[in-house]
N, C-alpha and C. Protein backbone atom coordinates (compact mmCIF):
# COMPACT_ATOMS: atom_id res chain seq x y z
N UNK A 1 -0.44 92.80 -18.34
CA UNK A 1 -1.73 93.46 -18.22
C UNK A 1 -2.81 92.47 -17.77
N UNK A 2 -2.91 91.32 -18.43
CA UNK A 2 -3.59 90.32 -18.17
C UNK A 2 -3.79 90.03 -16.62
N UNK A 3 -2.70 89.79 -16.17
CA UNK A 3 -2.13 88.99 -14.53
C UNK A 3 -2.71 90.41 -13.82
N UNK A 4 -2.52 91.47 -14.25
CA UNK A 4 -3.13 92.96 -13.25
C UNK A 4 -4.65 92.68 -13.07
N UNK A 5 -5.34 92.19 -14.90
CA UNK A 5 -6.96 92.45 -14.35
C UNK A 5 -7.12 91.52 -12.93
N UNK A 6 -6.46 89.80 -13.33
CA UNK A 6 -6.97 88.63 -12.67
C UNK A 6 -6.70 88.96 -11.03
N UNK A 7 -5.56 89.62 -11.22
CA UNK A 7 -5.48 90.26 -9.84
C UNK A 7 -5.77 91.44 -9.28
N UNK A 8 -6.98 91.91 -9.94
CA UNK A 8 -7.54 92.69 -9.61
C UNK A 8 -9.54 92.25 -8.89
N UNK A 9 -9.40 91.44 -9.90
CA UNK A 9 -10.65 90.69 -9.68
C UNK A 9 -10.59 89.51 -8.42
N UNK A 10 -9.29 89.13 -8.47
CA UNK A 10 -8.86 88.28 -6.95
C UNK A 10 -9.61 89.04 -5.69
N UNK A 11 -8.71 89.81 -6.07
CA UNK A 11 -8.93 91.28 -4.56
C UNK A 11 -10.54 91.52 -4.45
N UNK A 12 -10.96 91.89 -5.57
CA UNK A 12 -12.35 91.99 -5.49
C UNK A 12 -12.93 90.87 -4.66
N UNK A 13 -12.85 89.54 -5.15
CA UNK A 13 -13.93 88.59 -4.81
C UNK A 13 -13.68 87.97 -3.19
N UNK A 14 -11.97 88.49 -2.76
CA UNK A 14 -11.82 87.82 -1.38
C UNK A 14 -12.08 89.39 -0.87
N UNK A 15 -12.26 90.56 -1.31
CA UNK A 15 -13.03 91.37 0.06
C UNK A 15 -13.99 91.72 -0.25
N UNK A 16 -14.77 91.01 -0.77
CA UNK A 16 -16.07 90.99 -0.92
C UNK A 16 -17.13 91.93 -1.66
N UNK A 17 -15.88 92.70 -2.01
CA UNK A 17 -16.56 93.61 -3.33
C UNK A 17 -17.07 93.33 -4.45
N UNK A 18 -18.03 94.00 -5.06
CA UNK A 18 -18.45 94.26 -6.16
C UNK A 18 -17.80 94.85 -7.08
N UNK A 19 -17.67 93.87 -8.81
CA UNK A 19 -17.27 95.05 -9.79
C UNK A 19 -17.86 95.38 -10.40
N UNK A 20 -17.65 97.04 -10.64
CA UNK A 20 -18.18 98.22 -12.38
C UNK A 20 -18.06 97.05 -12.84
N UNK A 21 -19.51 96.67 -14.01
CA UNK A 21 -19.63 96.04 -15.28
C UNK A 21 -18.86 96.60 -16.33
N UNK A 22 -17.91 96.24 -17.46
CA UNK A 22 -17.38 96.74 -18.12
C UNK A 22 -17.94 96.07 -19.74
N UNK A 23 -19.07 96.26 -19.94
CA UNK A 23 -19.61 95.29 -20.68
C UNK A 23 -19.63 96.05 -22.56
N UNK A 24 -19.37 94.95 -23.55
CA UNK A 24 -18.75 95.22 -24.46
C UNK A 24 -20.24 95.70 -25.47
N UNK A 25 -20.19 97.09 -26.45
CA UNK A 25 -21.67 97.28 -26.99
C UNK A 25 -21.64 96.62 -28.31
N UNK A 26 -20.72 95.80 -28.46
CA UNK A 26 -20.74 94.94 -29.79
C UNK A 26 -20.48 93.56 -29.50
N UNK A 27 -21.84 92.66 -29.75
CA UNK A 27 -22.07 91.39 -29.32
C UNK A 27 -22.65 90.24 -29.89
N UNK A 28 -22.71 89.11 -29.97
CA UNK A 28 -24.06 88.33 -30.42
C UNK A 28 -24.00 87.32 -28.61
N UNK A 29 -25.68 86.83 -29.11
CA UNK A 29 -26.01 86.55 -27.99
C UNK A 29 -26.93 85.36 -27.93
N UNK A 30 -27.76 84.62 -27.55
CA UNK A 30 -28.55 84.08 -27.17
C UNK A 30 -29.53 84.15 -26.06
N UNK A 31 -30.82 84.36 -26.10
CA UNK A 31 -31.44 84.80 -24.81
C UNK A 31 -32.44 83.87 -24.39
N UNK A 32 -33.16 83.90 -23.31
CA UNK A 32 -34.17 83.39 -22.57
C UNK A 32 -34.88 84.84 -22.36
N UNK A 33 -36.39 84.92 -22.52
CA UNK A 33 -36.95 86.44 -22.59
C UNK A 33 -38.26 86.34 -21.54
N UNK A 34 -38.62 86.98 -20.87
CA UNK A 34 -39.94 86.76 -19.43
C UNK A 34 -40.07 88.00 -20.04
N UNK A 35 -41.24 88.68 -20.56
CA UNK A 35 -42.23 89.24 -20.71
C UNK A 35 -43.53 89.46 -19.50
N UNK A 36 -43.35 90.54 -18.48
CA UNK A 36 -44.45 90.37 -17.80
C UNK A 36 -45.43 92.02 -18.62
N UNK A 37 -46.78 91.77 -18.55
CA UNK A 37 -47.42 92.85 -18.61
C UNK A 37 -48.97 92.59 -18.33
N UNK A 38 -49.96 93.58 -18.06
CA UNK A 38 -51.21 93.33 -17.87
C UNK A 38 -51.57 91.74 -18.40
N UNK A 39 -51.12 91.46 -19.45
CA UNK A 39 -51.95 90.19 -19.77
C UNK A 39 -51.24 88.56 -19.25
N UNK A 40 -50.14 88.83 -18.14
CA UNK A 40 -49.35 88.13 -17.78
C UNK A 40 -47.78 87.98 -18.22
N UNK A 41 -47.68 86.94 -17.33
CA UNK A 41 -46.26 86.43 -17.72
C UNK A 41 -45.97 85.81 -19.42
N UNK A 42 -45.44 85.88 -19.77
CA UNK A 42 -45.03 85.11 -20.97
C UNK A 42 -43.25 85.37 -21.49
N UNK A 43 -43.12 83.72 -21.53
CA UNK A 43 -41.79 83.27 -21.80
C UNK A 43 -41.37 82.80 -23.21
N UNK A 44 -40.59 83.39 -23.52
CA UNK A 44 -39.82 83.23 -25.14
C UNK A 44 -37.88 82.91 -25.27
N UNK A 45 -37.87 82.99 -26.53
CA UNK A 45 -36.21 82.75 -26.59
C UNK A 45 -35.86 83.08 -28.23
N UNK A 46 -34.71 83.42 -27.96
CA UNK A 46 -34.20 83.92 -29.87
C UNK A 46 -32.57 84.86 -29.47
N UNK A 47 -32.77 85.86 -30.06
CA UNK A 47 -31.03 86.10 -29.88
C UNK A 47 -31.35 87.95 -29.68
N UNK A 48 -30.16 88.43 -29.05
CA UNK A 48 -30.06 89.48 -29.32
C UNK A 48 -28.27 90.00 -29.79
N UNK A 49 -28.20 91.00 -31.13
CA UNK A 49 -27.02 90.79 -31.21
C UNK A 49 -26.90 92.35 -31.96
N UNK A 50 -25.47 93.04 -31.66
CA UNK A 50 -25.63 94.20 -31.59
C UNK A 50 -23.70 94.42 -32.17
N UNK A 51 -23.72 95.58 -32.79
CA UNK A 51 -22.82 95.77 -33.94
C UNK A 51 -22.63 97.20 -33.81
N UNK A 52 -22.05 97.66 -33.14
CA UNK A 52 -22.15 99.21 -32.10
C UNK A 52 -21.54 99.93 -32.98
N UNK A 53 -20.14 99.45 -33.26
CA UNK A 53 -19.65 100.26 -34.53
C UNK A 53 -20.12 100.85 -35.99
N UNK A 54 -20.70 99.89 -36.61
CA UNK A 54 -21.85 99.69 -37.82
C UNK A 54 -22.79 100.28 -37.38
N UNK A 55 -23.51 100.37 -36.41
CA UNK A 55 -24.84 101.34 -36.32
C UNK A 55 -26.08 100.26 -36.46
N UNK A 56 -25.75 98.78 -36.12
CA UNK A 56 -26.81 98.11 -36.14
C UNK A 56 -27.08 97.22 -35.13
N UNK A 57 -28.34 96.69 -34.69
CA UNK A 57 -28.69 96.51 -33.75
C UNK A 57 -30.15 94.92 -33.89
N UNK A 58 -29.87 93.78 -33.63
CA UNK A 58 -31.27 93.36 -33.35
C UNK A 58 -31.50 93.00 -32.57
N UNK A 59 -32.75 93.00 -32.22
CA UNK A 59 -33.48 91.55 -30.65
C UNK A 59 -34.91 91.09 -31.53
N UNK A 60 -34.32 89.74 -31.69
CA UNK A 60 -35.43 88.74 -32.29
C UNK A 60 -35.70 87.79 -31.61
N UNK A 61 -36.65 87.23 -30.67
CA UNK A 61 -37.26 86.45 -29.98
C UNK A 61 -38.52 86.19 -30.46
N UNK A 62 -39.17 84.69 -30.19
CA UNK A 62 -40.82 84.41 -29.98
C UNK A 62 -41.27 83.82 -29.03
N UNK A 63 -42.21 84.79 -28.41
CA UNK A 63 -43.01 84.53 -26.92
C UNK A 63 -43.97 83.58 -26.88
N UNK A 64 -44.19 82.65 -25.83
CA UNK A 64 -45.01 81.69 -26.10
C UNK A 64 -46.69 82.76 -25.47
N UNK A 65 -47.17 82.69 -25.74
CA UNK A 65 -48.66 83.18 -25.05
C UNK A 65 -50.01 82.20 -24.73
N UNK A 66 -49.96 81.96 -24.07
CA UNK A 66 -50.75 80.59 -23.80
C UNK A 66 -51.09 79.75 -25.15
N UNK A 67 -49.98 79.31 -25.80
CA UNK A 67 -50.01 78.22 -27.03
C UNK A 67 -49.95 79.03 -28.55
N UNK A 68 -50.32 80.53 -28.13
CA UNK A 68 -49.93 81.52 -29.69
C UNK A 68 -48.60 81.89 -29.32
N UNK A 69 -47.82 82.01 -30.59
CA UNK A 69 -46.51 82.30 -30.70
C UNK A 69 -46.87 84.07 -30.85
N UNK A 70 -46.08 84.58 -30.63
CA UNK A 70 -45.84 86.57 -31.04
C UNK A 70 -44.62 86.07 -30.99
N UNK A 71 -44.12 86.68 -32.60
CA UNK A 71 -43.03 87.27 -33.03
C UNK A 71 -42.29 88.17 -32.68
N UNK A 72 -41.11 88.72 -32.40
CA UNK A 72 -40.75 90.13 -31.87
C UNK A 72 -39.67 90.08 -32.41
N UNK A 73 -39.30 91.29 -33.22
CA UNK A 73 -38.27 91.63 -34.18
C UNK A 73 -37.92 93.14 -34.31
N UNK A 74 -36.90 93.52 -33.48
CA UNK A 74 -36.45 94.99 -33.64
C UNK A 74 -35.48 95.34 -34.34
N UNK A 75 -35.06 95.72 -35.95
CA UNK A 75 -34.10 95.75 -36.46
C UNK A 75 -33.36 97.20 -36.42
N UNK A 76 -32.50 97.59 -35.51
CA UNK A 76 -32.24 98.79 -35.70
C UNK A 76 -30.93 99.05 -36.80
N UNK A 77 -31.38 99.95 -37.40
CA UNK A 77 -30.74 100.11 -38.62
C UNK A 77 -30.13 101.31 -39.15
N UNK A 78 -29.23 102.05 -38.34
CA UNK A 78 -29.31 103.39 -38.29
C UNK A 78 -28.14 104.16 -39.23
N UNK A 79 -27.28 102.44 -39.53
CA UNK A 79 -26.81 102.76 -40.60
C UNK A 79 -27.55 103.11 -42.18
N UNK A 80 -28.91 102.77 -42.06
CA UNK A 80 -29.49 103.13 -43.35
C UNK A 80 -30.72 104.27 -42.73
N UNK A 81 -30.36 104.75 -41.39
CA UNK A 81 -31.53 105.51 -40.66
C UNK A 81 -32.62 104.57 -40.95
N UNK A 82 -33.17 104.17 -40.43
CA UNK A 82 -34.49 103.10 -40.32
C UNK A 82 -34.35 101.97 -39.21
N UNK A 83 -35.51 102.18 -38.67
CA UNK A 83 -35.97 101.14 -37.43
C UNK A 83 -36.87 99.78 -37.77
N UNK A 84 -36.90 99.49 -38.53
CA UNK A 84 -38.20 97.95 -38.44
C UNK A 84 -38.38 97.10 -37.20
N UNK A 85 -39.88 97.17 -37.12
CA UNK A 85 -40.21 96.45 -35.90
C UNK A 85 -41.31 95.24 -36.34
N UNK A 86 -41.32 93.89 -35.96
CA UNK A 86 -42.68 93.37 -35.93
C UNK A 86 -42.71 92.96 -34.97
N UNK A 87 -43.85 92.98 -34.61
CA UNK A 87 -44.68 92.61 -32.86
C UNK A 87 -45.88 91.90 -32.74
N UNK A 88 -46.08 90.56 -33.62
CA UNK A 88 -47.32 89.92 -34.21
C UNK A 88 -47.34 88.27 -34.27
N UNK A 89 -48.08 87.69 -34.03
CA UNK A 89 -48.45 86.70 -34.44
C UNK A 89 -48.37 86.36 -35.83
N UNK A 90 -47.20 85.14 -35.99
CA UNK A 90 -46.72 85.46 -37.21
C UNK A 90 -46.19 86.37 -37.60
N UNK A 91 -44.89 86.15 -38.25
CA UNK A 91 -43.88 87.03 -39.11
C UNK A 91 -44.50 87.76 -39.45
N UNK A 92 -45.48 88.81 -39.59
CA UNK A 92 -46.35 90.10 -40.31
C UNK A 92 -46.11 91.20 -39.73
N UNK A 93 -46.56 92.38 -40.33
CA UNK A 93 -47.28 93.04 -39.88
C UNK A 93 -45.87 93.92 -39.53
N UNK A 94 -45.08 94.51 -40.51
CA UNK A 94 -44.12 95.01 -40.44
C UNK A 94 -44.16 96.47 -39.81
N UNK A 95 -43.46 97.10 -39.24
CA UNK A 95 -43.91 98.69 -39.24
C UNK A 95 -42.16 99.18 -39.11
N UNK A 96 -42.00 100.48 -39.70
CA UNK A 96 -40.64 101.02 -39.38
C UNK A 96 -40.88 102.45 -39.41
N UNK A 97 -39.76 102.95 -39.27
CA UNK A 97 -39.76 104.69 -38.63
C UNK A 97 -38.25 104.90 -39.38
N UNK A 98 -38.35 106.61 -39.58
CA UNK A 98 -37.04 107.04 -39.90
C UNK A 98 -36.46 107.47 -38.61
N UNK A 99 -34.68 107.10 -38.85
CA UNK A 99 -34.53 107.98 -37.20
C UNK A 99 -32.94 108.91 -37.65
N UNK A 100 -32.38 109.43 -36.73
CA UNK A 100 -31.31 110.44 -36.96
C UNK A 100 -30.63 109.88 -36.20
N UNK A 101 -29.09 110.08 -36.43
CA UNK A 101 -27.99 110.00 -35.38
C UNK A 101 -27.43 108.59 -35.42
N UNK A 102 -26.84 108.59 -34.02
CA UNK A 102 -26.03 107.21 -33.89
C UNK A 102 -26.99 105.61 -33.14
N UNK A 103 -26.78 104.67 -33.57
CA UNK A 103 -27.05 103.61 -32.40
C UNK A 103 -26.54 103.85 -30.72
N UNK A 104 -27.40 103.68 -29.75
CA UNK A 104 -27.13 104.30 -28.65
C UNK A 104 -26.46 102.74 -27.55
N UNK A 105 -25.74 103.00 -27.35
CA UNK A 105 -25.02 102.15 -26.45
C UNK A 105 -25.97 101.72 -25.79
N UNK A 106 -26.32 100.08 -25.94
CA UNK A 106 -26.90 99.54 -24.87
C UNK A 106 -26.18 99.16 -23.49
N UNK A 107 -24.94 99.10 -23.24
CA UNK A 107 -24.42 99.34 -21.57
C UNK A 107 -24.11 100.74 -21.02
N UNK A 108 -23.89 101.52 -22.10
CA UNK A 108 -23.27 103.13 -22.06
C UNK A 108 -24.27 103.30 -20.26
N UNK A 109 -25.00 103.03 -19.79
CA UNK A 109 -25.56 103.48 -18.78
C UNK A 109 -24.82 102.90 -17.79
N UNK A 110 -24.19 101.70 -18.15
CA UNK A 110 -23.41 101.40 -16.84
C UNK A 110 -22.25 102.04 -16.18
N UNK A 111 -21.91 103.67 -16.73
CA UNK A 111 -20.90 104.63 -16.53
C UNK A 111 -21.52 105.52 -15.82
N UNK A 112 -22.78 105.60 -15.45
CA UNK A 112 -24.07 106.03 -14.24
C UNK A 112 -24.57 105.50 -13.15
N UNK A 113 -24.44 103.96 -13.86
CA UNK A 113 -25.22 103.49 -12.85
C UNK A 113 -24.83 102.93 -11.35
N UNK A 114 -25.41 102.76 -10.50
CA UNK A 114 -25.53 101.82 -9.16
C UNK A 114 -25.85 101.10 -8.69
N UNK A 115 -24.53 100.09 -7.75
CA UNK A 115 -24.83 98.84 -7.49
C UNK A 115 -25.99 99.02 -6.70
N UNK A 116 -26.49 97.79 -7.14
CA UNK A 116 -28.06 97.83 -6.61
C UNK A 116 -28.45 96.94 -5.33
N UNK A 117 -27.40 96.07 -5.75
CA UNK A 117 -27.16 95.02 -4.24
C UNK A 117 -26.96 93.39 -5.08
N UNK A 118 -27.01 92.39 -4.54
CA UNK A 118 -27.39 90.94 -5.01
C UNK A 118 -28.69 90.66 -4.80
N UNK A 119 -29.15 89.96 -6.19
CA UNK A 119 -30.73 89.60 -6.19
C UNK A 119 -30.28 88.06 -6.94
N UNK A 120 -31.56 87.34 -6.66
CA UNK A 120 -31.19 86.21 -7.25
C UNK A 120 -32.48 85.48 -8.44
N UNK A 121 -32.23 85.13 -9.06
CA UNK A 121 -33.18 84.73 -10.34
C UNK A 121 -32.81 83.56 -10.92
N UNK A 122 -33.65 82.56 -10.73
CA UNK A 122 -33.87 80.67 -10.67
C UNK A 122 -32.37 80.87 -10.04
N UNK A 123 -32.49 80.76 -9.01
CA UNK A 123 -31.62 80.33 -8.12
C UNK A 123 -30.32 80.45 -8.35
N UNK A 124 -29.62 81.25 -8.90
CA UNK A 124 -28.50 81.96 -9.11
C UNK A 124 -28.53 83.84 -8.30
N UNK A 125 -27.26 83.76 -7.86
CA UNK A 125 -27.11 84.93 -7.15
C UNK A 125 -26.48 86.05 -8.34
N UNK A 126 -26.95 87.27 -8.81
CA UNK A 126 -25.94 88.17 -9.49
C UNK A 126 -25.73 89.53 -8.71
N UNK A 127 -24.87 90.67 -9.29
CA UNK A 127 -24.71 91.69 -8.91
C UNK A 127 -25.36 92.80 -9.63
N UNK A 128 -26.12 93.07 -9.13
CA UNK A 128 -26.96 93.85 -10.09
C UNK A 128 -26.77 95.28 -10.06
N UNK A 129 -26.80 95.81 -11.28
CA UNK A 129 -25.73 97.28 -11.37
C UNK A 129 -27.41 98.06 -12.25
N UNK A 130 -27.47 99.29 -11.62
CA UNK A 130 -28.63 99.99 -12.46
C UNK A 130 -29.13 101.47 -12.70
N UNK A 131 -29.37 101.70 -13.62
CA UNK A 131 -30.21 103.25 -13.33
C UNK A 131 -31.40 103.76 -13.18
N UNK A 132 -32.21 104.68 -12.98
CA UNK A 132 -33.63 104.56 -12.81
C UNK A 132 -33.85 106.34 -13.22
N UNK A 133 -34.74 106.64 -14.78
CA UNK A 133 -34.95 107.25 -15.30
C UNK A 133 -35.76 108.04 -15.64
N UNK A 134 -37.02 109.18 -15.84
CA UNK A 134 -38.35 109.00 -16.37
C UNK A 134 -39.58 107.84 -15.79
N UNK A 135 -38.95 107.33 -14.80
CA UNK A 135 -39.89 106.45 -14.37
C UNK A 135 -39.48 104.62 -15.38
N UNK A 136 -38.17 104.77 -15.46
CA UNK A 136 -37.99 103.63 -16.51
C UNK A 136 -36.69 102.71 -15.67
N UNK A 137 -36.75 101.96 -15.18
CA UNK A 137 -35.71 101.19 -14.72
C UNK A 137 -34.30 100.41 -15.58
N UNK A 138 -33.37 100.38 -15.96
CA UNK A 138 -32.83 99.44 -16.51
C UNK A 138 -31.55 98.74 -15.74
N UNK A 139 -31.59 97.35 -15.62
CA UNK A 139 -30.34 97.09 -14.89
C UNK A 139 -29.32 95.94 -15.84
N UNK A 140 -28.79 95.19 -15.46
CA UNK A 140 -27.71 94.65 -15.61
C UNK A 140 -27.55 93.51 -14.14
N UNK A 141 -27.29 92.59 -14.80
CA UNK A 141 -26.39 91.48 -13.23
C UNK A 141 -25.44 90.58 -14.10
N UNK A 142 -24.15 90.87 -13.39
CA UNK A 142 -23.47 90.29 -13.46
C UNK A 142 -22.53 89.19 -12.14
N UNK A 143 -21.95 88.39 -12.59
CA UNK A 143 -21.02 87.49 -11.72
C UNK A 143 -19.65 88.41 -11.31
N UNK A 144 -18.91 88.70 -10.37
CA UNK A 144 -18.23 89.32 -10.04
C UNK A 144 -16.80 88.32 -10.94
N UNK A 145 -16.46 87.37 -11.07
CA UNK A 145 -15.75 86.57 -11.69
C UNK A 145 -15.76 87.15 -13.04
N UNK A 146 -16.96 87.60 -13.62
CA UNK A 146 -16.64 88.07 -14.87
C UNK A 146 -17.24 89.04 -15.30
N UNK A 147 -17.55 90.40 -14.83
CA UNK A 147 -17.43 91.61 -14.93
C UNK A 147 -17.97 92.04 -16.46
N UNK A 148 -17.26 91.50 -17.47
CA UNK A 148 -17.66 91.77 -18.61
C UNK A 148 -18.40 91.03 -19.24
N UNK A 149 -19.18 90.37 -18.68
CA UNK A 149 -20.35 89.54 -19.31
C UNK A 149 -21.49 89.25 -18.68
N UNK A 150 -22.66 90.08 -18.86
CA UNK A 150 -24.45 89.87 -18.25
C UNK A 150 -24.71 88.72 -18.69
N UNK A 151 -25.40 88.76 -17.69
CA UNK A 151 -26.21 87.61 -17.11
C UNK A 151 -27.68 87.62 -16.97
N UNK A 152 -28.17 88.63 -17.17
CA UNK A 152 -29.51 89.31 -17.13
C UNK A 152 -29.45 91.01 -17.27
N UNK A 153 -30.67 91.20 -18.28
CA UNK A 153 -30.89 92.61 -18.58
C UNK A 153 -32.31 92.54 -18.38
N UNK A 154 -32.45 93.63 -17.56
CA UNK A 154 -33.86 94.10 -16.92
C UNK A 154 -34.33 95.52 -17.31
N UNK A 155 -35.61 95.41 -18.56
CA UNK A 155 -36.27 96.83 -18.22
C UNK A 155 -37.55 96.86 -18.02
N UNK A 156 -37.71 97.54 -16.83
CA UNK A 156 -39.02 97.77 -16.24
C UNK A 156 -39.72 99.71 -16.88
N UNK A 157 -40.98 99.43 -17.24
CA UNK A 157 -41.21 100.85 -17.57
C UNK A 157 -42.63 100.51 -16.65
N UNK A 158 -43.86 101.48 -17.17
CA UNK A 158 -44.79 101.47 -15.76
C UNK A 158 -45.73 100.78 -16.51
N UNK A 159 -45.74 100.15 -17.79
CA UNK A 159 -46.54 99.31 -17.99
C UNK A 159 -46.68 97.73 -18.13
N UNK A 160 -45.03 97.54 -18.36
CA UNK A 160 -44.44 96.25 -18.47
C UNK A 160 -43.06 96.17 -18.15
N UNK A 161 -42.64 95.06 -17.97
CA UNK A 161 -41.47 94.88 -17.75
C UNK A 161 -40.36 93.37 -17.93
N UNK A 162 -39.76 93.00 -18.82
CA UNK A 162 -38.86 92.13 -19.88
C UNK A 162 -37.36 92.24 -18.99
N UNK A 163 -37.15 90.66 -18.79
CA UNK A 163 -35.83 89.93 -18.64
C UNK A 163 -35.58 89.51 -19.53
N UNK A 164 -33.83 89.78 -20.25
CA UNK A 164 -33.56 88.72 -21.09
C UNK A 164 -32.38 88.53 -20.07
N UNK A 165 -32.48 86.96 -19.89
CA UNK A 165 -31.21 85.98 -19.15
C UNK A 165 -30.44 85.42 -20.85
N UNK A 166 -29.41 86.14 -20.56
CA UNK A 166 -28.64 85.51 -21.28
C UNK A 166 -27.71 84.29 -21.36
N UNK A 167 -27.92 82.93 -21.98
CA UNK A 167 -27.49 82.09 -22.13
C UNK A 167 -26.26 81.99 -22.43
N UNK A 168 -25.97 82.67 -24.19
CA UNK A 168 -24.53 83.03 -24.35
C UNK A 168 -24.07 84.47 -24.17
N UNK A 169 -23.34 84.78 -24.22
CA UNK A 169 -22.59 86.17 -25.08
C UNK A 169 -21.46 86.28 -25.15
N UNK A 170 -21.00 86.64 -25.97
CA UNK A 170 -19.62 86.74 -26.96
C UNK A 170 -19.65 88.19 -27.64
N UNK A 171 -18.58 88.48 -26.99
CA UNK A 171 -18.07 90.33 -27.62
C UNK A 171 -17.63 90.04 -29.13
N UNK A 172 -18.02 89.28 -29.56
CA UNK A 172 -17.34 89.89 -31.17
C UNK A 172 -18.05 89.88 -31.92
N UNK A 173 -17.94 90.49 -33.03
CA UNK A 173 -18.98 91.06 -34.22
C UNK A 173 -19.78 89.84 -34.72
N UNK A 174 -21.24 90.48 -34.86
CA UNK A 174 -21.82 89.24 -35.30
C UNK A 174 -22.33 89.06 -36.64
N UNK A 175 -22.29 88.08 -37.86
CA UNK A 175 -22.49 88.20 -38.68
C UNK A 175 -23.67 88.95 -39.29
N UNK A 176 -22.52 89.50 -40.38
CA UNK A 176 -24.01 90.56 -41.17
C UNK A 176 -25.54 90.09 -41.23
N UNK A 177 -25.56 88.87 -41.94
CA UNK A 177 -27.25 87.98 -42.10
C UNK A 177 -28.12 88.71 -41.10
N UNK A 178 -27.44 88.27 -39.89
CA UNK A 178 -28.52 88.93 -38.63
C UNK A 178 -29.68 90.14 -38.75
N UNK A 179 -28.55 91.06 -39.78
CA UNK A 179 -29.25 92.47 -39.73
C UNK A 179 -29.52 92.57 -40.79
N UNK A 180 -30.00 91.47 -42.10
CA UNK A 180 -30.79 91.47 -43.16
C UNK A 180 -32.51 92.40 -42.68
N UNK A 181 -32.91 92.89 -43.64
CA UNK A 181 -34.55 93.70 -43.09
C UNK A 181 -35.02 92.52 -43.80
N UNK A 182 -36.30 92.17 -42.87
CA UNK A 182 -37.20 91.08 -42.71
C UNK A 182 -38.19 91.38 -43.90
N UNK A 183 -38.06 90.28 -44.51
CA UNK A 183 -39.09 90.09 -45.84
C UNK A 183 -40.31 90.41 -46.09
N UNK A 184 -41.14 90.59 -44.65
CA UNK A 184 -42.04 91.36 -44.71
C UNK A 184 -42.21 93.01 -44.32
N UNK A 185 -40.97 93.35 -44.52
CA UNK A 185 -40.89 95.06 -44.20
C UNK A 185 -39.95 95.15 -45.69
N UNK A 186 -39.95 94.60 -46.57
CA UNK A 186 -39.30 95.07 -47.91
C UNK A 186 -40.16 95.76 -48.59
């Protein structure tokens, strides 16, 4: 099975095709985060790591803002139905919501989406795979060499719009701690 993918991905890369992302919804990660919106650019870093089965979900980064740090902490928690978010200067300033249902596949769109072409970002070339929604963009780029692992996640909505370049990622479950609720939303 193995020798089928590699030679499948052979074929791909000497005729010059592009592959379907096949990307895994249970992960831990490491990110690099570009934040653009009305008040500029701003660059951060922290992790995003996601537990598809369990029903849990985080992205914890801190943005630099011309020398103030903002916190950003999305704990999705849907195994206990509850969302906690902080979005503040300084760990504060907790807020959460009740919600229904399942955690929603963060690649599940790549079974929609379309290659978008090659774009390149700090000087690396990817394949960028995407959908475009409500006026909401989200894409994906990956290396054709490895199909199952982004390289950048892009969502653009009409007021802002966030890259996380991912440094690492690794498909396997990531430790519980991660999805502890933050001491100031207890």
């Amino acid at each position: 099975m193995l020798k089928l993918v590699f030679a499948l991905v052979f074929l791909a890369l000497a005729s010059g095709q592009t592959i379907r992302p096949n990307i895994s919804d249970t992960f831990k990660s490491e990110i690099d985060v570009e934040f653009h919106d009305v008040d500029g650019l701003h660059f951060g870093d922290g992790l995003w790591d996601c537990d598809y089965a369990n029903d849990m979900a985080v992205e914890n980064y801190t943005l630099d803002e011309g020398g103030k740090k903002r916190m950003v902490e999305v704990l999705q928690r849907y195994d206990m139905k509850e969302v906690f978010e902080i979005n503040s200067y300084g760990h504060h300033d907790c807020s959460h919501r009740t919600v229904s249902g399942h955690l929603s596949s963060v690649f599940g769109f790549l079974k929609n989406s379309t290659y978008r072409g090659e774009q390149q970002y700090h000087h690396r070339t990817y394949q960028m795979w995407g959908v475009e929604a409500r006026g909401i963009i989200v894409e994906v780029g990956i290396e054709n060499a490895t199909p199952d692992r982004p390289y950048i996640f892009r969502r653009k909505h009409a007021a802002d719009e966030t890259f996380y370049f991912f440094r690492s990622f690794n498909a396997t479950e990531p430790p519980a701690s991660v999805f502890a609720i933050p001491s100031d939303c207890r």
